[in-house]
C-alpha atoms as a PDB file:
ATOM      1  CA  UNK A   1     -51.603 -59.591 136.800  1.00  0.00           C
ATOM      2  CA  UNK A   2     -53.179 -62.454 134.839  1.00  0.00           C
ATOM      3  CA  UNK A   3     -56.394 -64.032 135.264  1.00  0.00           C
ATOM      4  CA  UNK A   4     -55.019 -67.021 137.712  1.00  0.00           C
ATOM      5  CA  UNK A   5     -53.442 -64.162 139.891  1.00  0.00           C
ATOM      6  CA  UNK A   6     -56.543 -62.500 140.107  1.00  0.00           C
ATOM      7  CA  UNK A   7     -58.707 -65.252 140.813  1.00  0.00           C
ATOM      8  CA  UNK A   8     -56.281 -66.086 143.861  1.00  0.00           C
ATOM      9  CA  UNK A   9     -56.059 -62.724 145.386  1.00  0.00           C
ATOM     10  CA  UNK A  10     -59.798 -62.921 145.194  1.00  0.00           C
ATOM     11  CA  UNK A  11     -59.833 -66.151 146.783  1.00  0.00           C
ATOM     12  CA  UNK A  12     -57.979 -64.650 149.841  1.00  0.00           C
ATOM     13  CA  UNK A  13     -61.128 -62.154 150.837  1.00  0.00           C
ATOM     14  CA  UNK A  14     -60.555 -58.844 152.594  1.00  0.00           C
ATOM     15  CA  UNK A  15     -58.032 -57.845 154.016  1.00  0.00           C
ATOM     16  CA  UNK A  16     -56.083 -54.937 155.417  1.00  0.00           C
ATOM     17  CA  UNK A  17     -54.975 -54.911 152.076  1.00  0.00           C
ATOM     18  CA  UNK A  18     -58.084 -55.905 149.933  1.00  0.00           C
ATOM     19  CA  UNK A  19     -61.789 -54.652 150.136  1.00  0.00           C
ATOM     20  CA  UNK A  20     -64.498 -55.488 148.141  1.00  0.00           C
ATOM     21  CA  UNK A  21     -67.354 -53.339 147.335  1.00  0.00           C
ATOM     22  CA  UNK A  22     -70.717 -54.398 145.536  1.00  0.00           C
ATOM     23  CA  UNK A  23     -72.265 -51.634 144.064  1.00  0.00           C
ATOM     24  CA  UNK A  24     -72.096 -48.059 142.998  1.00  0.00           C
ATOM     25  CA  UNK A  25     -74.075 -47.423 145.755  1.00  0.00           C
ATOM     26  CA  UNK A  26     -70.738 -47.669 147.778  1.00  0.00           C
ATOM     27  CA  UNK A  27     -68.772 -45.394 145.723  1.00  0.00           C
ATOM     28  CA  UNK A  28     -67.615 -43.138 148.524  1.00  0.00           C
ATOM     29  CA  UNK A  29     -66.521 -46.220 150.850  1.00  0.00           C
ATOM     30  CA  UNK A  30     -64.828 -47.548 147.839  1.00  0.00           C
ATOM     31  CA  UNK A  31     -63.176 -44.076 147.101  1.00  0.00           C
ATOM     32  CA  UNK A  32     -61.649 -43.908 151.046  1.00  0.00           C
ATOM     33  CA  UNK A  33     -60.807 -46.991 150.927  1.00  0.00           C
ATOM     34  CA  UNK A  34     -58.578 -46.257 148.196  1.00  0.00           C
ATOM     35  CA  UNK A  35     -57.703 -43.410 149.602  1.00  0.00           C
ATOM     36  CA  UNK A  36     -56.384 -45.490 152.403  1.00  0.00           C
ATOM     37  CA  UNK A  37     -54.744 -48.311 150.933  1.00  0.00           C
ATOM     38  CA  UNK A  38     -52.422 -45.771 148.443  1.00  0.00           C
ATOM     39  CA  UNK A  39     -51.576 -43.880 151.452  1.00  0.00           C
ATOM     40  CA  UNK A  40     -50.915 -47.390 153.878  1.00  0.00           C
ATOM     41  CA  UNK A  41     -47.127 -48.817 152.924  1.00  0.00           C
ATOM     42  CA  UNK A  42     -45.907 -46.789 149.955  1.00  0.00           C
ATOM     43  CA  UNK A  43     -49.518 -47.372 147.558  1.00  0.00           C
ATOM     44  CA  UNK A  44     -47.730 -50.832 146.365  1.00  0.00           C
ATOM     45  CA  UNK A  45     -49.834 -53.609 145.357  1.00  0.00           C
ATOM     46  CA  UNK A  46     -52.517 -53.973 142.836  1.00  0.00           C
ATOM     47  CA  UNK A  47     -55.487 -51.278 143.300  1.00  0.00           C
ATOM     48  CA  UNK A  48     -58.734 -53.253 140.908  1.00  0.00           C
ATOM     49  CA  UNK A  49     -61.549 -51.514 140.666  1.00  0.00           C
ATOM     50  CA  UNK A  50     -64.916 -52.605 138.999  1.00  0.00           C
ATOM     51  CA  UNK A  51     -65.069 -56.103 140.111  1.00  0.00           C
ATOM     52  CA  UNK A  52     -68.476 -58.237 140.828  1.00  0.00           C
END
């Protein structure tokens, strides 16, 4: 994935497939939603973490 590709998935806001989280603060969320998205239709699709 290259910075254009990012900036557009970013562009799309959450999703079923894409969540964003803020802070550390929402570790845990961030963690199930993980969780949850490898576990929804095989884990495919880019998982980014550390994002602001």
């Amino acid at each position: 994935m290259n910075l254009r590709q990012l900036r557009a998935l970013i562009s799309q806001g959450e999703s079923e497939t894409l969540e964003f989280k803020t802070s550390t603060a929402q570790l845990k969320p961030a963690c199930e939603a993980l969780c949850g998205f490898l576990n929804a239709k095989g884990g495919t699709g880019p998982k980014i973490l550390g994002l602001k």
